[in-house]
C-alpha atoms as a PDB file:
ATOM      1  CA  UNK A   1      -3.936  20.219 -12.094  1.00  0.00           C
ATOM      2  CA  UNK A   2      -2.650  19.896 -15.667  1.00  0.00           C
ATOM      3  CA  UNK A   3      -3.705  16.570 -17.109  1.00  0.00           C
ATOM      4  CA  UNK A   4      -3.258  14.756 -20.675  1.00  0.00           C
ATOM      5  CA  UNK A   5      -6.419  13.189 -22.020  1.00  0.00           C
ATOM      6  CA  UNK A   6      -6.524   9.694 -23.259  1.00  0.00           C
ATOM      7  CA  UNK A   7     -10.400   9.798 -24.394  1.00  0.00           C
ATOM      8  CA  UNK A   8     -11.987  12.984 -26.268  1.00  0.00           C
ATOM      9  CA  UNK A   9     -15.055  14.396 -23.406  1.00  0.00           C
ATOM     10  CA  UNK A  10     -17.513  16.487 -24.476  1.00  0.00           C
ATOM     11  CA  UNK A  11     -19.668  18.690 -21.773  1.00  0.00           C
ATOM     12  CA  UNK A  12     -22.607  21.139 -21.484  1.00  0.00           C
ATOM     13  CA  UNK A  13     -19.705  23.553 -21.396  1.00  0.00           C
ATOM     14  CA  UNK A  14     -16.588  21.902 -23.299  1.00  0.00           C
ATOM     15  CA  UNK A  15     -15.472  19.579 -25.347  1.00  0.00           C
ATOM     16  CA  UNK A  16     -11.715  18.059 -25.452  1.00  0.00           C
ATOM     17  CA  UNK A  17      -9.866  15.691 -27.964  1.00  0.00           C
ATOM     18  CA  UNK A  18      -7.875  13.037 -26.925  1.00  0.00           C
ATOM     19  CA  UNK A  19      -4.118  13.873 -26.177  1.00  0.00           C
ATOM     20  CA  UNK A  20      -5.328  17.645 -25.456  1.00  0.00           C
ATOM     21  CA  UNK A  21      -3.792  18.779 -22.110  1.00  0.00           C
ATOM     22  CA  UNK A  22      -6.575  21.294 -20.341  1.00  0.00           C
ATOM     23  CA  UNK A  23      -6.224  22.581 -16.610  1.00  0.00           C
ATOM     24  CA  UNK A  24      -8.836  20.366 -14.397  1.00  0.00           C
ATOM     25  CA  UNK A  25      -9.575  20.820 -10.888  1.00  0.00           C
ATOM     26  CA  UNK A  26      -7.576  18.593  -8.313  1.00  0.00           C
ATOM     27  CA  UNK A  27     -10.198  16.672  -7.171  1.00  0.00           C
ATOM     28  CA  UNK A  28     -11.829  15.595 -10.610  1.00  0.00           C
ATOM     29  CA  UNK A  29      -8.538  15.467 -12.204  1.00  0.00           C
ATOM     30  CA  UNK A  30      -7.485  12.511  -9.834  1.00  0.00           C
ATOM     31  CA  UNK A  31     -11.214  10.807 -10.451  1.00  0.00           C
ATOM     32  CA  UNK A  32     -10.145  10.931 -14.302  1.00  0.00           C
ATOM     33  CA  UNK A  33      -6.388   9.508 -13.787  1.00  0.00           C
ATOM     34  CA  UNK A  34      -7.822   6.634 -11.659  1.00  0.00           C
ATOM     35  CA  UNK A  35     -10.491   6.074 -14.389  1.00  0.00           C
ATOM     36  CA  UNK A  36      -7.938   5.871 -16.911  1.00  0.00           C
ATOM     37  CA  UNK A  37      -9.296   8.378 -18.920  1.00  0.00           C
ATOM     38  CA  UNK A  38      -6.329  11.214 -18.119  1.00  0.00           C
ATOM     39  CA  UNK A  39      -2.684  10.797 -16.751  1.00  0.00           C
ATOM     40  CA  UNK A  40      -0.658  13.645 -14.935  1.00  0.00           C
ATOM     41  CA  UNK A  41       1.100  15.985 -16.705  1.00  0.00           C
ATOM     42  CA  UNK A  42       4.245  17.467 -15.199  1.00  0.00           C
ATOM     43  CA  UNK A  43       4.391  20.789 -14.602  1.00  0.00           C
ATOM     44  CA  UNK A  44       8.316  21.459 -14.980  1.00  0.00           C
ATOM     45  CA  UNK A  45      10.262  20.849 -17.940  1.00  0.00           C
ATOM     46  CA  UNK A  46      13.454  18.599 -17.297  1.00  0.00           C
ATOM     47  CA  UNK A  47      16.557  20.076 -19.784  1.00  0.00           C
ATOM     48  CA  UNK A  48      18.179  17.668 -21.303  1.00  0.00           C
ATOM     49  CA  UNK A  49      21.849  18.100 -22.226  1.00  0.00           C
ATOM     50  CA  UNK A  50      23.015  17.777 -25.791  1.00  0.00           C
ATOM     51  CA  UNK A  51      26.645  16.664 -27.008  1.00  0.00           C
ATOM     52  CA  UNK A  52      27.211  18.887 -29.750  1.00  0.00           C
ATOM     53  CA  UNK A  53      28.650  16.794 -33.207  1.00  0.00           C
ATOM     54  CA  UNK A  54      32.556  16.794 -33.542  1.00  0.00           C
ATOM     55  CA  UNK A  55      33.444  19.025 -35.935  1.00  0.00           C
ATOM     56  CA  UNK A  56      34.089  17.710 -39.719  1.00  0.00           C
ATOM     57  CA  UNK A  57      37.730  16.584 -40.497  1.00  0.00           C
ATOM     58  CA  UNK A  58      38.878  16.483 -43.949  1.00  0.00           C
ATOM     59  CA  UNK A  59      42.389  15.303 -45.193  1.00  0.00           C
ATOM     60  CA  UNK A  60      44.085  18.377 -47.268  1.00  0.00           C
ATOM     61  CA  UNK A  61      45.421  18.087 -51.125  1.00  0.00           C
ATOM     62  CA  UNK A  62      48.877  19.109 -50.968  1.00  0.00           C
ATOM     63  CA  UNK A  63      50.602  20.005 -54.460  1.00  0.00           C
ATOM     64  CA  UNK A  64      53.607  18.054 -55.338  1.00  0.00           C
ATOM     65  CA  UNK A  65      57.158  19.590 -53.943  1.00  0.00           C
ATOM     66  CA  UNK A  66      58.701  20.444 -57.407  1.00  0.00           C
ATOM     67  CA  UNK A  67      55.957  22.328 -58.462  1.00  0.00           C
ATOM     68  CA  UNK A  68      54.944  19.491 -61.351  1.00  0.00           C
ATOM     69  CA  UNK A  69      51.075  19.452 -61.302  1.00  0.00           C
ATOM     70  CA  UNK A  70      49.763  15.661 -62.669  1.00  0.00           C
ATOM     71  CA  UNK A  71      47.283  18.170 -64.736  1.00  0.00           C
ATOM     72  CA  UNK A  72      49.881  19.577 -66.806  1.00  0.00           C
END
């Protein structure tokens, strides 16, 4: 079972850090959840939809009729 530390353990074998996410066995994982040293970690990734941002609209500069530019 896939578990998220809350507490940093250190063993004979390993140590962890808080907030690392190692693979436990079932039955010790649950022992450390109900402790309140570890909580679950889910196992599939939920996708999240995205709206995409509206495109940019910008108002054109549109040259006089007559052809008379204000720069002249």
């Amino acid at each position: 079972m896939k578990i998220k530390l809350l507490v940093s353990l250190a063993g004979a074998h390993n140590a962890f850090n808080a907030g690392a996410e190692p693979d436990w066995d079932d039955e010790d994982a649950i022992r450390l959840i109900d402790a309140g040293f570890a909580l679950p970690v889910s196992e599939t990734k939920i996708e999240r939809a995205v709206a995409t941002p509206a495109a940019e609209r910008r108002k054109r500069d549109v040259a006089s009729s007559d052809g008379n530019d204000a720069s002249n």
